[in-house]
PDB file of N, CA and C in Angstrom:
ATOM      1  N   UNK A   1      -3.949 -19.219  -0.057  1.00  0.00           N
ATOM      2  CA  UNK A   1      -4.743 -18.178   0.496  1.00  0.00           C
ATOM      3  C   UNK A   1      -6.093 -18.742   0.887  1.00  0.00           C
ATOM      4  N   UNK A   2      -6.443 -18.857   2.022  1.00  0.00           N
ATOM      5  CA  UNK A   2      -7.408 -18.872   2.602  1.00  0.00           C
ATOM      6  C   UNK A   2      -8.765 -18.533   2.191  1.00  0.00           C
ATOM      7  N   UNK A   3     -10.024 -18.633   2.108  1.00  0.00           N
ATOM      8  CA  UNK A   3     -11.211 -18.025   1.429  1.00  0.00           C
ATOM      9  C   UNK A   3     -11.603 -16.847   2.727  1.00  0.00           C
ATOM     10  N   UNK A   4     -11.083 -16.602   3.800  1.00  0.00           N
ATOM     11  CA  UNK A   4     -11.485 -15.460   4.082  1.00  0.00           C
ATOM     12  C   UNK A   4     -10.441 -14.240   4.288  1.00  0.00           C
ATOM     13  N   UNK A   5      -9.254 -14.663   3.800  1.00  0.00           N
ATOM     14  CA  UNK A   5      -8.406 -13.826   3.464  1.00  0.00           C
ATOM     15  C   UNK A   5      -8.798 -12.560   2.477  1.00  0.00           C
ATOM     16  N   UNK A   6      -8.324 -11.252   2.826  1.00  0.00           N
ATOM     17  CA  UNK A   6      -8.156  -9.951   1.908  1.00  0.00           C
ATOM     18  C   UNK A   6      -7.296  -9.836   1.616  1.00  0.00           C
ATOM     19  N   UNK A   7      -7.372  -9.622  -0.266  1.00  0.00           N
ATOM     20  CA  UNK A   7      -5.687  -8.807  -0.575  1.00  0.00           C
ATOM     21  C   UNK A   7      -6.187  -7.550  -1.839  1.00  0.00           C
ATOM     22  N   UNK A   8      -5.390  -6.447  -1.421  1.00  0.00           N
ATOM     23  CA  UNK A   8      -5.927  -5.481  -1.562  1.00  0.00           C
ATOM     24  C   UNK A   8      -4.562  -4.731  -2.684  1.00  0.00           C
ATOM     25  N   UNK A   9      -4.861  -4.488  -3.650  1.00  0.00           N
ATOM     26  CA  UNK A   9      -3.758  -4.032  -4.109  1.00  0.00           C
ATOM     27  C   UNK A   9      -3.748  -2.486  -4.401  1.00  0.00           C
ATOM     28  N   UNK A  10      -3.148  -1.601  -3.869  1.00  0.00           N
ATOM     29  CA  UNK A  10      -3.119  -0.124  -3.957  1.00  0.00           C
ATOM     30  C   UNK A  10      -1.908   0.615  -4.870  1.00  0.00           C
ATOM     31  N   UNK A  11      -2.750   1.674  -5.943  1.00  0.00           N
ATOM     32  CA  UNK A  11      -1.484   1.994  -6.655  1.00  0.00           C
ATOM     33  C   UNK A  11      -1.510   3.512  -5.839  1.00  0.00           C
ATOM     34  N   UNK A  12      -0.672   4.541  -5.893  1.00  0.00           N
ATOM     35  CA  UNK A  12      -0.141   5.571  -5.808  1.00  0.00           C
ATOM     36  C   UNK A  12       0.983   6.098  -6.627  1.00  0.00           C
ATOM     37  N   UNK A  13       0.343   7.210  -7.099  1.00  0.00           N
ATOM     38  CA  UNK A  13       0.941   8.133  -8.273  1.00  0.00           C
ATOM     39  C   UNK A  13       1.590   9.342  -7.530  1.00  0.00           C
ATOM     40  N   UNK A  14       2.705   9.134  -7.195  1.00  0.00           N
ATOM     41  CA  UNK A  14       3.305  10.891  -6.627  1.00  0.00           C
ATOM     42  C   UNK A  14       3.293  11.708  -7.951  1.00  0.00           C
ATOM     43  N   UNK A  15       3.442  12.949  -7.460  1.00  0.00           N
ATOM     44  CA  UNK A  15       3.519  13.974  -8.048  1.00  0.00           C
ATOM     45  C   UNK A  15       5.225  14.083  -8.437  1.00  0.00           C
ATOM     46  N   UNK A  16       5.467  15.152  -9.214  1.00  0.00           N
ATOM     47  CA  UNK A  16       6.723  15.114  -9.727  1.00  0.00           C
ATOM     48  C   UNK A  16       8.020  15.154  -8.731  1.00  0.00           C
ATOM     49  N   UNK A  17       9.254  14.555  -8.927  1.00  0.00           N
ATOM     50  CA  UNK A  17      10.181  14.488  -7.723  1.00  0.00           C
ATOM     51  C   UNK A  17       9.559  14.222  -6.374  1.00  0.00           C
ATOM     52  N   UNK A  18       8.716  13.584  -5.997  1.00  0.00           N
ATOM     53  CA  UNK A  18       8.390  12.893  -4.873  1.00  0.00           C
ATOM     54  C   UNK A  18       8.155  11.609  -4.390  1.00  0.00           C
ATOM     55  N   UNK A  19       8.801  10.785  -5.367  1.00  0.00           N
ATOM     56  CA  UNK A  19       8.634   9.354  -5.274  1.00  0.00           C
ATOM     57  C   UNK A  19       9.205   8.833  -4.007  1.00  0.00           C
ATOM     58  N   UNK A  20      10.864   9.563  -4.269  1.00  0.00           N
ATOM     59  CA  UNK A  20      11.255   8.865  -2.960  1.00  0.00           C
ATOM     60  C   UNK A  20      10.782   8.916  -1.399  1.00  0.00           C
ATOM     61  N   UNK A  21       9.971  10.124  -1.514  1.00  0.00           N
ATOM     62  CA  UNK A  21       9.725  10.397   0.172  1.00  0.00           C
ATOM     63  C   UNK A  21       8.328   9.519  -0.148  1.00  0.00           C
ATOM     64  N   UNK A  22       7.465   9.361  -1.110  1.00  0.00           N
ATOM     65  CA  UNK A  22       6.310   8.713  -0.908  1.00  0.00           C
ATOM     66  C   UNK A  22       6.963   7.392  -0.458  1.00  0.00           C
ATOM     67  N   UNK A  23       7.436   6.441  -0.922  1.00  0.00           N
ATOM     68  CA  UNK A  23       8.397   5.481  -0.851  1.00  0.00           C
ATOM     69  C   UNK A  23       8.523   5.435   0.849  1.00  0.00           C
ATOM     70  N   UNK A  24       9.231   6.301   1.505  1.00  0.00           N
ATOM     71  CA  UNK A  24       9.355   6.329   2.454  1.00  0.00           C
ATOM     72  C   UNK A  24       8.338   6.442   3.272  1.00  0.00           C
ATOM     73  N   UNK A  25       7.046   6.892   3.110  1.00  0.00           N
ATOM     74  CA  UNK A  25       6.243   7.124   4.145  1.00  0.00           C
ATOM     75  C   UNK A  25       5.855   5.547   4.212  1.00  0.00           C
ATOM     76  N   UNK A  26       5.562   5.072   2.741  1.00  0.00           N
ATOM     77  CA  UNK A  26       4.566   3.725   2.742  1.00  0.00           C
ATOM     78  C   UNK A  26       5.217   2.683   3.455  1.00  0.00           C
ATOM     79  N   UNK A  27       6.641   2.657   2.878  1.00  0.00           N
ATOM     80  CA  UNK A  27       7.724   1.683   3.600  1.00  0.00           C
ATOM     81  C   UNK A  27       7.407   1.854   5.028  1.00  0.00           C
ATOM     82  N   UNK A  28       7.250   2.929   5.510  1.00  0.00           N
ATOM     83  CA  UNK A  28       7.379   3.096   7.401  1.00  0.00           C
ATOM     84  C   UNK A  28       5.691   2.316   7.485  1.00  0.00           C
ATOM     85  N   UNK A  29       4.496   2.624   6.820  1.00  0.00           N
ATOM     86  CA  UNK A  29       3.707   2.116   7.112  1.00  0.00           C
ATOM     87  C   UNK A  29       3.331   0.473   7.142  1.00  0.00           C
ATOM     88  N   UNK A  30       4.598   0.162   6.158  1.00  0.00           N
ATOM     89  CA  UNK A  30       4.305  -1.625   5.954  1.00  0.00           C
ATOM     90  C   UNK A  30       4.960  -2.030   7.376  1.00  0.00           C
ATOM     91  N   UNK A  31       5.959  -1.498   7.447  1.00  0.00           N
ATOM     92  CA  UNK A  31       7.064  -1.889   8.846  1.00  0.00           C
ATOM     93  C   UNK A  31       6.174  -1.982  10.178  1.00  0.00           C
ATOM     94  N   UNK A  32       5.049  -0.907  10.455  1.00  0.00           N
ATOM     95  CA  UNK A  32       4.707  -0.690  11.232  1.00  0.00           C
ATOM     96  C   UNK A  32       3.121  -1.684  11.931  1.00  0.00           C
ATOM     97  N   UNK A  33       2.439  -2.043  10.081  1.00  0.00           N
ATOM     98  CA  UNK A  33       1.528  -2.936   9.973  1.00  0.00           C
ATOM     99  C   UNK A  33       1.840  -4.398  10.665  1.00  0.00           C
ATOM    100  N   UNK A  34       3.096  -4.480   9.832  1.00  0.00           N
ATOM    101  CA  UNK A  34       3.308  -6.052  10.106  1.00  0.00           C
ATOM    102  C   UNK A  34       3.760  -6.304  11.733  1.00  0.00           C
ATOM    103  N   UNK A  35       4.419  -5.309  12.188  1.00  0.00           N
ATOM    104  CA  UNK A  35       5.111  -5.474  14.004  1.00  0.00           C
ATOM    105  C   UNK A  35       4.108  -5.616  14.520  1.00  0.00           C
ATOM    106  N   UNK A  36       2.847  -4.745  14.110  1.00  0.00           N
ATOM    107  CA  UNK A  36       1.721  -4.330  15.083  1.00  0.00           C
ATOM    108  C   UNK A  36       0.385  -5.480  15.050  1.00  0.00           C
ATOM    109  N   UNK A  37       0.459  -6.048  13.871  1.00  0.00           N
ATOM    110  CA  UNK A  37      -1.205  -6.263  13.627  1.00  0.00           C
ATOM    111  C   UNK A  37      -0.846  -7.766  12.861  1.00  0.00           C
ATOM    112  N   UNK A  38      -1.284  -8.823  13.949  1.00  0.00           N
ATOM    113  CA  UNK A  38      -1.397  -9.933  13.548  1.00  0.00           C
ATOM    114  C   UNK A  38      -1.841 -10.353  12.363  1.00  0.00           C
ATOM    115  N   UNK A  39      -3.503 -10.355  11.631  1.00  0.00           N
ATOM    116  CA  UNK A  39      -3.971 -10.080  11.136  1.00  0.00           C
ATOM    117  C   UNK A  39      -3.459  -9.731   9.704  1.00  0.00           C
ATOM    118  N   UNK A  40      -2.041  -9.241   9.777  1.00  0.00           N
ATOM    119  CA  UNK A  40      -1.340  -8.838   8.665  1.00  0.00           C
ATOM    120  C   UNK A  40      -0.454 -10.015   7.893  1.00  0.00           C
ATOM    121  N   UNK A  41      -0.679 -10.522   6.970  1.00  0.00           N
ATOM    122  CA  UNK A  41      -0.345 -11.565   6.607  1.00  0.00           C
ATOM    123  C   UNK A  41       0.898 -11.097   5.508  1.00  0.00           C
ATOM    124  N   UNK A  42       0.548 -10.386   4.763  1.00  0.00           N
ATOM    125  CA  UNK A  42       1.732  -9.346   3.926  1.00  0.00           C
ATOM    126  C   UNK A  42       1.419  -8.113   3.697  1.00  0.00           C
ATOM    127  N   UNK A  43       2.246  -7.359   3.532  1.00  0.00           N
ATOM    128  CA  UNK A  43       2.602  -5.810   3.560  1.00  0.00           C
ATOM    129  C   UNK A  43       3.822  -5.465   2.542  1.00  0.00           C
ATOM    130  N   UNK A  44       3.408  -5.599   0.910  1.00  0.00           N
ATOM    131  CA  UNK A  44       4.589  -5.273   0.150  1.00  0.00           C
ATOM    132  C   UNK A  44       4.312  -4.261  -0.328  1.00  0.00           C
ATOM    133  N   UNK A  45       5.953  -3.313  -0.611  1.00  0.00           N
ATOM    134  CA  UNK A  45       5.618  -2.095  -1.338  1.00  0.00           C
ATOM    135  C   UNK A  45       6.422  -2.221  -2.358  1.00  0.00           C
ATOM    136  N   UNK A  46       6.207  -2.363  -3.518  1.00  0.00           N
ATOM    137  CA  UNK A  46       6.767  -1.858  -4.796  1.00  0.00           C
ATOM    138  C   UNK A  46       6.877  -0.937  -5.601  1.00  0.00           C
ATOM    139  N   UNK A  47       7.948  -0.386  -6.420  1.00  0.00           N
ATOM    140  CA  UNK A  47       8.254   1.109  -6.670  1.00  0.00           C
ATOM    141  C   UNK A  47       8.386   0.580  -8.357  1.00  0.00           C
ATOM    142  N   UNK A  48       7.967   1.544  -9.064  1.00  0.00           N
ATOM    143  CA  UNK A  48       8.189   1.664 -10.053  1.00  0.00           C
ATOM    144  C   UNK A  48       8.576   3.438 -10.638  1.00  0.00           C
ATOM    145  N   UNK A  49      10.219   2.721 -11.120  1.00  0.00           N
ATOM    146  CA  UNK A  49      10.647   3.706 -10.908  1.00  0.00           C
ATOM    147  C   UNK A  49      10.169   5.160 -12.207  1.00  0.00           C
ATOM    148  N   UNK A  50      10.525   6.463 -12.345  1.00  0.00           N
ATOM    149  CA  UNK A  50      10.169   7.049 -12.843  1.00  0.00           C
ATOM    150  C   UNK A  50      10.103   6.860 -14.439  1.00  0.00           C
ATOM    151  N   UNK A  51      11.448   6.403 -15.007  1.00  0.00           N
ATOM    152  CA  UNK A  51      11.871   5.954 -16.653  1.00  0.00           C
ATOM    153  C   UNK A  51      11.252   4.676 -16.732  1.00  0.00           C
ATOM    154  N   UNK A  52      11.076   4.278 -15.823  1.00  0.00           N
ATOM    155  CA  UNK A  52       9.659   2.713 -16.136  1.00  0.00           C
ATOM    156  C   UNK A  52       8.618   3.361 -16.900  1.00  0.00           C
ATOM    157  N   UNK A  53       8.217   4.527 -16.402  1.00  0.00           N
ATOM    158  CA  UNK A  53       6.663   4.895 -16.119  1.00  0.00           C
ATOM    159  C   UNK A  53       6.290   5.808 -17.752  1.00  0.00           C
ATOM    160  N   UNK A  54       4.823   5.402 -17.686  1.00  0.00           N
ATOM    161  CA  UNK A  54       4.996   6.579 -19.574  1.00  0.00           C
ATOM    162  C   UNK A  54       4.656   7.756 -18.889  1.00  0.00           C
ATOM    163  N   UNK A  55       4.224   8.298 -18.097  1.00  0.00           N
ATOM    164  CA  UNK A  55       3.861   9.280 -17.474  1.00  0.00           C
ATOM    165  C   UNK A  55       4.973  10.285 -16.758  1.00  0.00           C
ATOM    166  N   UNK A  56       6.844   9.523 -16.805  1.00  0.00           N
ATOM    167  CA  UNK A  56       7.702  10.145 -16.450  1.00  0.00           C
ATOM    168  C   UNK A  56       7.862  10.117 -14.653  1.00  0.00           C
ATOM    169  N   UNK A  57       6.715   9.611 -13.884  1.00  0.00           N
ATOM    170  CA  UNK A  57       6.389  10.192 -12.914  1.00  0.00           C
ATOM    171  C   UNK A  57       6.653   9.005 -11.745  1.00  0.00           C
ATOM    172  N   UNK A  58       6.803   7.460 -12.175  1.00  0.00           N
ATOM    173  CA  UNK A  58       6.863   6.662 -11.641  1.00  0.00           C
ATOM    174  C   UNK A  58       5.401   6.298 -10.576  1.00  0.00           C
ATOM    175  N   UNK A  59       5.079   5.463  -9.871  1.00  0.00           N
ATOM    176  CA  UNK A  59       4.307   4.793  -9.184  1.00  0.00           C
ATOM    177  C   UNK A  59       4.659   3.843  -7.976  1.00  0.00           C
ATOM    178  N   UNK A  60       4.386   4.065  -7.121  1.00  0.00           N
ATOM    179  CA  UNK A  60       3.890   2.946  -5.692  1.00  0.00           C
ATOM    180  C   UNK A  60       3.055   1.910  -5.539  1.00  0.00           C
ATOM    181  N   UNK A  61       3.484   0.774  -5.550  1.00  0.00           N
ATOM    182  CA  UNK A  61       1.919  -0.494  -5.507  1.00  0.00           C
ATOM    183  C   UNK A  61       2.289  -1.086  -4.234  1.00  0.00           C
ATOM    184  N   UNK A  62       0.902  -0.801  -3.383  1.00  0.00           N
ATOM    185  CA  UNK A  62       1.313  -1.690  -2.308  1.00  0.00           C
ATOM    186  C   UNK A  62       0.468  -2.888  -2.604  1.00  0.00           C
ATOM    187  N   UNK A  63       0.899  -4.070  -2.196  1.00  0.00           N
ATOM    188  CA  UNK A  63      -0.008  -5.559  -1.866  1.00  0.00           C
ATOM    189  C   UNK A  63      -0.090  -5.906  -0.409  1.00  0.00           C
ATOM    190  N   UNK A  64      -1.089  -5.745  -0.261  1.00  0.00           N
ATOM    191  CA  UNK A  64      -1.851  -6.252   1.253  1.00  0.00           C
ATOM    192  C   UNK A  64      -2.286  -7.759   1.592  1.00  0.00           C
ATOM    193  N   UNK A  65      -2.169  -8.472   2.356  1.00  0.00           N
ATOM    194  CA  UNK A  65      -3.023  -9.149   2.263  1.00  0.00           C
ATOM    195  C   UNK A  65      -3.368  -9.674   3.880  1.00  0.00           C
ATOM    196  N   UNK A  66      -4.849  -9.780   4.702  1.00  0.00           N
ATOM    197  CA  UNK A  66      -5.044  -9.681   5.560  1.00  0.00           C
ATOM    198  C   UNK A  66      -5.623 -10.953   6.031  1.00  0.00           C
ATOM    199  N   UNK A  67      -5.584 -11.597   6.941  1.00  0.00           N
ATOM    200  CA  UNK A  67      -6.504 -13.015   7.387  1.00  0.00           C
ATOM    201  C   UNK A  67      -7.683 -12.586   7.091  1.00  0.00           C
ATOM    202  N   UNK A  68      -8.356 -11.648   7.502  1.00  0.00           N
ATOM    203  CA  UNK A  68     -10.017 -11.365   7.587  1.00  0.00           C
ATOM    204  C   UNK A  68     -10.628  -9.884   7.536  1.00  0.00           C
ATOM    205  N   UNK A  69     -11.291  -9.720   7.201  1.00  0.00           N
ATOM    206  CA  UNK A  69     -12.032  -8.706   6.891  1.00  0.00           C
ATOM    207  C   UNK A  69     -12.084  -8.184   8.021  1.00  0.00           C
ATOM    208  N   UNK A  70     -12.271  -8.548   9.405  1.00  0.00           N
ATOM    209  CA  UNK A  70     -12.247  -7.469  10.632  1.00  0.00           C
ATOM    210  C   UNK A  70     -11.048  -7.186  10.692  1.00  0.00           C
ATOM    211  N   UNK A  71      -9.544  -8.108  10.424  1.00  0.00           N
ATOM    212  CA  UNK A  71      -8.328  -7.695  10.585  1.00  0.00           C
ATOM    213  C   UNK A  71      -8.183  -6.059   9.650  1.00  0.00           C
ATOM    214  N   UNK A  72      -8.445  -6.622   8.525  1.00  0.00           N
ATOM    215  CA  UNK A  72      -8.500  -5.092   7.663  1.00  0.00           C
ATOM    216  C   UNK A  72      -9.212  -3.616   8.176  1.00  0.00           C
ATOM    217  N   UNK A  73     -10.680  -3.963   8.859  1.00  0.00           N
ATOM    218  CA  UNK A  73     -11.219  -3.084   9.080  1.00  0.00           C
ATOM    219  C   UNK A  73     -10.453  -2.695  10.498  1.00  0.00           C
ATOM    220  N   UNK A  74      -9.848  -3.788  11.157  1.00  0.00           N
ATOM    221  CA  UNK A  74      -8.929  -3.258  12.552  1.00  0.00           C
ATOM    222  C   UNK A  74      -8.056  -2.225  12.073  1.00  0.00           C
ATOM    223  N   UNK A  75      -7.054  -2.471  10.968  1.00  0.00           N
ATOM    224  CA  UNK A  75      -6.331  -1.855  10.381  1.00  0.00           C
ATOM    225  C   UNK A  75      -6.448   0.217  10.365  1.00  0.00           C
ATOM    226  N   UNK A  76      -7.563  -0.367   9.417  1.00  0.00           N
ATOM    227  CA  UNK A  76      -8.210   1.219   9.492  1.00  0.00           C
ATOM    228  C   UNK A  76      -8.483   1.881  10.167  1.00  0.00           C
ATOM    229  N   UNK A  77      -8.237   1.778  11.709  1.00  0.00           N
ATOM    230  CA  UNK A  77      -8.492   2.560  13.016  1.00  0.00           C
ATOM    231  C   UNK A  77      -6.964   2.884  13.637  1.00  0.00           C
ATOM    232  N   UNK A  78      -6.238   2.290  12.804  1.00  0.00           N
ATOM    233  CA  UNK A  78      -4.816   2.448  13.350  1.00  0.00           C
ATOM    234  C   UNK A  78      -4.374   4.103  13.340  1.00  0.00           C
ATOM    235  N   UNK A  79      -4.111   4.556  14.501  1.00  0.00           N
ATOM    236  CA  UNK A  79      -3.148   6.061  13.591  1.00  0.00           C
ATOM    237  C   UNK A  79      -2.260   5.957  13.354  1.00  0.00           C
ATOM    238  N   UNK A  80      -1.417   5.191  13.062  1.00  0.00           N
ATOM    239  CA  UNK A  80      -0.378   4.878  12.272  1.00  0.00           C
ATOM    240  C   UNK A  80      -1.144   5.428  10.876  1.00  0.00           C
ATOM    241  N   UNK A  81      -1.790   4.286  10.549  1.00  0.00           N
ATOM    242  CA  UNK A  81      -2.772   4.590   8.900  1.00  0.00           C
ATOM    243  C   UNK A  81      -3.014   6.223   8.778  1.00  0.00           C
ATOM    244  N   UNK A  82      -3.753   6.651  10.096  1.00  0.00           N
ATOM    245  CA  UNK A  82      -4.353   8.224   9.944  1.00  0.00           C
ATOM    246  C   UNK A  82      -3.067   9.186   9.501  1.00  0.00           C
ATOM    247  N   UNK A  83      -2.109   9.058  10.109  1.00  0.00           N
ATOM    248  CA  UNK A  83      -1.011   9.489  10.106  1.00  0.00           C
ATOM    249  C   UNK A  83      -0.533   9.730   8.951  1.00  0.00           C
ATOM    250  N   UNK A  84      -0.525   8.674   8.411  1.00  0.00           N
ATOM    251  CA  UNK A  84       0.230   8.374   6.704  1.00  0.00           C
ATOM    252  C   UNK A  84      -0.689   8.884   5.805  1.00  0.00           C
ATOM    253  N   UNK A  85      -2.120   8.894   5.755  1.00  0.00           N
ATOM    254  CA  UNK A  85      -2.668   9.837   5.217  1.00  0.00           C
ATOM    255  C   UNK A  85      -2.890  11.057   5.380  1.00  0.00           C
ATOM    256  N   UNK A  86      -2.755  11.676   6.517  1.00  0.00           N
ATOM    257  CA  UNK A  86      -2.871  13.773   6.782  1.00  0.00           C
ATOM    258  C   UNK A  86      -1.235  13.674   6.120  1.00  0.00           C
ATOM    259  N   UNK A  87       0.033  13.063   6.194  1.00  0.00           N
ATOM    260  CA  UNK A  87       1.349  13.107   5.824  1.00  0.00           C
ATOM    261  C   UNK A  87       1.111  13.285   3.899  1.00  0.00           C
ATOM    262  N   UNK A  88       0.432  12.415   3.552  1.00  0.00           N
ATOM    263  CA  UNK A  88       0.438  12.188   2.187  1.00  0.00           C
ATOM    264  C   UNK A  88      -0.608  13.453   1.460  1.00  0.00           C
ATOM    265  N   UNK A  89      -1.580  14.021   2.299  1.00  0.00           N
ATOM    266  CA  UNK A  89      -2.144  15.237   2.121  1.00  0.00           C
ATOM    267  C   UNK A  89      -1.306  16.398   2.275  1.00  0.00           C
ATOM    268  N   UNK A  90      -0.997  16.412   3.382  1.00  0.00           N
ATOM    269  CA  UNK A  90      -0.474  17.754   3.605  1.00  0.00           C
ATOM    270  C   UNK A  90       1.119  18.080   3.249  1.00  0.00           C
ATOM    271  N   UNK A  91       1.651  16.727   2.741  1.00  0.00           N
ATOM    272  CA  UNK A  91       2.623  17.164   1.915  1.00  0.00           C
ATOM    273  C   UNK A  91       2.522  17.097   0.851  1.00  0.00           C
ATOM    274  N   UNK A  92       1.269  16.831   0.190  1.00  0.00           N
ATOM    275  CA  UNK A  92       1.017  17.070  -0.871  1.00  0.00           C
ATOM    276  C   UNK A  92       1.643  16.273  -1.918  1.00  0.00           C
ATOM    277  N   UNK A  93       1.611  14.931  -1.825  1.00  0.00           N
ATOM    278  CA  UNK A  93       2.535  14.159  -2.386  1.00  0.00           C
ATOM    279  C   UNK A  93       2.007  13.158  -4.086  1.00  0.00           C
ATOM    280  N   UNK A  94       0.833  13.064  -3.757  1.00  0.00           N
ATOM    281  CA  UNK A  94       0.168  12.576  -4.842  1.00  0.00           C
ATOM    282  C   UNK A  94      -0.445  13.396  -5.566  1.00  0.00           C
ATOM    283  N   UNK A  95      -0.564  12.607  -6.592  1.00  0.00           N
ATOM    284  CA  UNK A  95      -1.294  13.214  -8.454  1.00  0.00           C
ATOM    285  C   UNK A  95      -3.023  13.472  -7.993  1.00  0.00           C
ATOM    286  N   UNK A  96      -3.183  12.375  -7.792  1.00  0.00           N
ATOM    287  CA  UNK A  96      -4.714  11.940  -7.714  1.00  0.00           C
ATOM    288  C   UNK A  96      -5.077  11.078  -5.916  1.00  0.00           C
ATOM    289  N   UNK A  97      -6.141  10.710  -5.764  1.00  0.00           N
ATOM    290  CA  UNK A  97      -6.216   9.690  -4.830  1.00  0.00           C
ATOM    291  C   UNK A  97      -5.630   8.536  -4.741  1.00  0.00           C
ATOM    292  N   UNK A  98      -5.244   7.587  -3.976  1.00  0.00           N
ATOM    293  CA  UNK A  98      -4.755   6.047  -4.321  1.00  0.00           C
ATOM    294  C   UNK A  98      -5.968   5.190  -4.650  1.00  0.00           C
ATOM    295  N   UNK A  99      -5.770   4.557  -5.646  1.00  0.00           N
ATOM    296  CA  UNK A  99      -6.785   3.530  -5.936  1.00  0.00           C
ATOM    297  C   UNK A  99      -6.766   2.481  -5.806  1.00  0.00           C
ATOM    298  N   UNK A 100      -7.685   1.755  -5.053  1.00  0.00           N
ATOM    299  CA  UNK A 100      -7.308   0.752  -3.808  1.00  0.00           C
ATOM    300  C   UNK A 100      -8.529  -0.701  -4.663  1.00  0.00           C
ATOM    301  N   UNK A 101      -7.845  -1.351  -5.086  1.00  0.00           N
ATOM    302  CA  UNK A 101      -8.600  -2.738  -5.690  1.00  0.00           C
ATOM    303  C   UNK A 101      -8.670  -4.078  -4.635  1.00  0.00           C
ATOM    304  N   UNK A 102      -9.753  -4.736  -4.486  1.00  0.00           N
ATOM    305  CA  UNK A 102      -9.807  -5.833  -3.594  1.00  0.00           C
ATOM    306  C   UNK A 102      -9.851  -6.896  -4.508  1.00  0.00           C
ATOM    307  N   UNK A 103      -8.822  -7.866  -4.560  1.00  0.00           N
ATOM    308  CA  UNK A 103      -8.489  -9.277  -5.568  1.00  0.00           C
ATOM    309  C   UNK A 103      -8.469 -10.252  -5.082  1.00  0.00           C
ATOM    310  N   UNK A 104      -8.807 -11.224  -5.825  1.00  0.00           N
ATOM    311  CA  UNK A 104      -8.785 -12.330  -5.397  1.00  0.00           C
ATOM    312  C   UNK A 104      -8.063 -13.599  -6.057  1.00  0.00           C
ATOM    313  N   UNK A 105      -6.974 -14.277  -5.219  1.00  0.00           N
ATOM    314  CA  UNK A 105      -5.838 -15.069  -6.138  1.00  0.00           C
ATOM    315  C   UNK A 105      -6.582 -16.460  -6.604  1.00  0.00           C
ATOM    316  N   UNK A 106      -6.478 -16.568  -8.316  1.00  0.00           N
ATOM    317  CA  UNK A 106      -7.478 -17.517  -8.796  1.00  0.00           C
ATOM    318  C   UNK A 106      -6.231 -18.868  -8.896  1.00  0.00           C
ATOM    319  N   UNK A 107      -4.718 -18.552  -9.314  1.00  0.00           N
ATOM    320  CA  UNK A 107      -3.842 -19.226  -9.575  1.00  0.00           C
ATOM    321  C   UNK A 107      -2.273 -18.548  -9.402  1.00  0.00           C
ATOM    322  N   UNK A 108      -1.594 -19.214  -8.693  1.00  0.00           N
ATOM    323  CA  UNK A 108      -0.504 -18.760  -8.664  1.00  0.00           C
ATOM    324  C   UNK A 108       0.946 -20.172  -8.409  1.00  0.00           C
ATOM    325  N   UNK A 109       2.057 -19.913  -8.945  1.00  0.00           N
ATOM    326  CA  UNK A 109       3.292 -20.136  -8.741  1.00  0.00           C
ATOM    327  C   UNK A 109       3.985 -19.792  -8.477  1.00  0.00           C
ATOM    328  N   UNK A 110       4.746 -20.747  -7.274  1.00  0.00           N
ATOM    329  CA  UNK A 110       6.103 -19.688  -6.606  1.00  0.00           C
ATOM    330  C   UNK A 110       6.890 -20.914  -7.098  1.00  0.00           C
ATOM    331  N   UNK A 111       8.439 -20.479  -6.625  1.00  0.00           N
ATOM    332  CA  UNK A 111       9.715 -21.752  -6.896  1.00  0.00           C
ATOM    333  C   UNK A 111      10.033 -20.952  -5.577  1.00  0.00           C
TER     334      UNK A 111
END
């Protein structure tokens, strides 16, 4: 990872029986990031499912990670993005807000 790379890790908490359509909105939004926006270096969504969760309720983590800080802020003008949020409002799909952390990789291993 690059030193001007962003990676952004976002959790989302649906509300009860709505995992799978949250699932689905985010999935359409990674699909749509990565076709569209160079800039997009990864776009993962991970589900954790409900009997994982102590809360019964399961969780969404997306991992982002962007070449640059204007790529990200490009991002945020997308309506694709706008989209997926009035969708995630007005269907009323989450507990709380998503809480969106900016990290930075100190060490890692792949095989």
């Amino acid at each position: 990872m690059g030193s001007s790379t962003v990676t952004l890790i976002c959790t989302l908490i649906p509300k009860a029986g709505k995992l799978d359509r949250l699932e689905e909105v985010l999935t359409s939004r990674a699909s749509e990031a990565h076709a569209n926006e160079a800039g997009n270096l990864k776009y993962v969504v991970w589900v954790q499912a409900e009997a994982d969760c102590e809360d019964g309720k399961g969780c969404v983590v997306l991992f982002e990670e962007w070449a640059s800080r204007a790529d990200l802020d490009n991002h945020h003008t997308k309506d694709y993005l706008h989209k997926t949020h009035k969708t995630l409002e007005d269907e009323d799909l989450l507990t709380n807000p998503e809480e969106i952390k900016r990290v930075k990789e100190v060490k890692a291993f792949w095989t």
